[in-house]
Protein backbone atom coordinates (compact mmCIF):
# COMPACT_ATOMS: atom_id res chain seq x y z
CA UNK A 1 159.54 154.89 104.10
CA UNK A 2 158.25 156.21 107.57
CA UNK A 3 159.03 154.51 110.37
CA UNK A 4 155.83 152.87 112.60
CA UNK A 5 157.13 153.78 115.92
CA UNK A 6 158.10 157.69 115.52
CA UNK A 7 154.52 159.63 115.30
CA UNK A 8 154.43 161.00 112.06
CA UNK A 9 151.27 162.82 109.94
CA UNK A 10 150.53 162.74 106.18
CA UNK A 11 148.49 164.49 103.68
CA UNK A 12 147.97 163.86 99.48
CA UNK A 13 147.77 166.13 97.22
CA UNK A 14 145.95 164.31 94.02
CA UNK A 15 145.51 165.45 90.45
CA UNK A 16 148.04 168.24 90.66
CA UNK A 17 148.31 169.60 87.18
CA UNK A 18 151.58 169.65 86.39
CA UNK A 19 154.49 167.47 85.57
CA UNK A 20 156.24 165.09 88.26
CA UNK A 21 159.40 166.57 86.73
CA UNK A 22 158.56 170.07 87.59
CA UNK A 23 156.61 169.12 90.94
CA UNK A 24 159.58 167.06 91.87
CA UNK A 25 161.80 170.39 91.87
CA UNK A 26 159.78 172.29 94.50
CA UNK A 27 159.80 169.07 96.71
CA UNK A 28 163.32 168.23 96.49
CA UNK A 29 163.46 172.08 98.03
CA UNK A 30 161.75 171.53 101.06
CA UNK A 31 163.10 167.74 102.34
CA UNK A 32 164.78 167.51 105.26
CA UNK A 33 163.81 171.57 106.33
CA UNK A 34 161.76 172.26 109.14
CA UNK A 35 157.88 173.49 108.25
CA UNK A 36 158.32 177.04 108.86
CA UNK A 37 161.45 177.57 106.93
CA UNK A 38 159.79 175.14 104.64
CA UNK A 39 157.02 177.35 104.40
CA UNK A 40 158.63 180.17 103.64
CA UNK A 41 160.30 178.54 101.12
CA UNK A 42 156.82 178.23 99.17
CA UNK A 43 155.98 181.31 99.31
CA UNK A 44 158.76 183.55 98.08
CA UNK A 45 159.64 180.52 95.44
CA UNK A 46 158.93 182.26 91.56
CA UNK A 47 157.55 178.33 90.40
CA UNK A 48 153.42 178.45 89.75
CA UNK A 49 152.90 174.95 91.72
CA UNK A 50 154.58 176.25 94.79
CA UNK A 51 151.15 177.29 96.04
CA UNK A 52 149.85 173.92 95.62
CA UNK A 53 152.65 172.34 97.51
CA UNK A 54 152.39 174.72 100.46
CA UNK A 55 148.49 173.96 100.62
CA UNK A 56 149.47 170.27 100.72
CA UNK A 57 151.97 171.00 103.50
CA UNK A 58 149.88 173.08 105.48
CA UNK A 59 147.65 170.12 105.35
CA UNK A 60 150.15 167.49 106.29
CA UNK A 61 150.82 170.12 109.97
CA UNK A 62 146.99 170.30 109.99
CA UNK A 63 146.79 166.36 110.37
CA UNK A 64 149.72 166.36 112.70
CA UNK A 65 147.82 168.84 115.28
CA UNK A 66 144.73 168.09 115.13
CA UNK A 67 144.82 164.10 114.46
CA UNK A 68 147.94 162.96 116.24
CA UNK A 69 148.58 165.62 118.63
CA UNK A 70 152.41 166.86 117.85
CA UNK A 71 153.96 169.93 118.47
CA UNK A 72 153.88 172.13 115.65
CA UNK A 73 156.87 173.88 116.37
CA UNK A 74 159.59 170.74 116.53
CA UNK A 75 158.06 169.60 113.14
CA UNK A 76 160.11 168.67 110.05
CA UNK A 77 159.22 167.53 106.56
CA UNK A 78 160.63 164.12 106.98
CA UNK A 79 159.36 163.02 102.99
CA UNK A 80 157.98 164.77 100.33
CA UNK A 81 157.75 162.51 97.19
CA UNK A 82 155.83 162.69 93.75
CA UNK A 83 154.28 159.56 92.14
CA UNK A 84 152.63 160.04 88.55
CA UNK A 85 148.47 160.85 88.11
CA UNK A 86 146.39 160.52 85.03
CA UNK A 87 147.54 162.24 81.20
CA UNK A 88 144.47 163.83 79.42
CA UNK A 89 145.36 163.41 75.81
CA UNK A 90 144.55 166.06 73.32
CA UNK A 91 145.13 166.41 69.56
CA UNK A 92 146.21 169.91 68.17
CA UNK A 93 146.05 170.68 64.30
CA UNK A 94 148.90 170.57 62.66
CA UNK A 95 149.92 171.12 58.78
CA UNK A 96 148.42 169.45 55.43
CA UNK A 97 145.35 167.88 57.60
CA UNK A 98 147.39 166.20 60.08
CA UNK A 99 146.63 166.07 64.10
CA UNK A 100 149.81 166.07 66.52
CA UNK A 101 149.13 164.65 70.03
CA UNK A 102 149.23 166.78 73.56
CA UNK A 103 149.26 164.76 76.57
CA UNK A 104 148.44 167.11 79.58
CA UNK A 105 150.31 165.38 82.62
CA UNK A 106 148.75 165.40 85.86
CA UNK A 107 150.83 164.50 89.24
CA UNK A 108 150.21 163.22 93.15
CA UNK A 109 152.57 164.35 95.69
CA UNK A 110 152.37 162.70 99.37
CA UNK A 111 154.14 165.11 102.50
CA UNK A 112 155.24 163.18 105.50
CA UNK A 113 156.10 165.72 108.79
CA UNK A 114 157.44 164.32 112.00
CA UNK A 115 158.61 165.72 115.27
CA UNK A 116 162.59 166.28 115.63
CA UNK A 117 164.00 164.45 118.26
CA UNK A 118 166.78 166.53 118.84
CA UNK A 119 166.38 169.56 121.10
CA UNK A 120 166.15 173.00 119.15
């Protein structure tokens, strides 16, 4: 988890609609990068929740401006990590009367960006 003595800056993105599985994919791509490769990672990336992610991002360097006063250009995506939201269950018609269940999954993903200590 983050460490309390290195100034970091967070931000949540909540009811995402989309799997962890798939939202887990375009994370695991952006760890460890710094922001503005990160972020033009998102952009050119052909997955639909890319968007979402980079809004959550943008948010997280937002927060680390504005909130804890880091330099934007030494920042690095230091975690990016899904956790599981709600499932809206639906029923679809299937054959001789039956009803076959759809469970819509919904996901939260959490970006933590830090300065780099090392000199660019």
């Amino acid at each position: 988890m983050v460490k309390k003595n290195i100034k970091t800056a967070m931000a949540c993105g909540r009811a995402i609609r989309t799997s962890t599985r798939k939202l887990n994919l375009v994370a695991a791509s952006i760890r460890g990068l710094a922001v503005e490769k990160a972020l033009t990672q998102l952009a050119f990336s052909p997955r639909r929740i890319a968007g979402e992610v980079k809004k959550v991002l943008q948010s997280a360097v937002a927060n680390a401006e504005n909130n804890h006063n880091l330099d934007v250009d030494k920042l690095i995506v230091a975690e990016a990590y899904v956790g599981k939201g709600l499932v809206m269950k639906r029923w679809q018609a299937r054959a001789r009367g039956r009803a076959g269940r759809v469970e819509k999954m919904f996901s939260n993903l959490t970006v933590v960006v830090r300065e780099n200590e090392e000199n660019r």
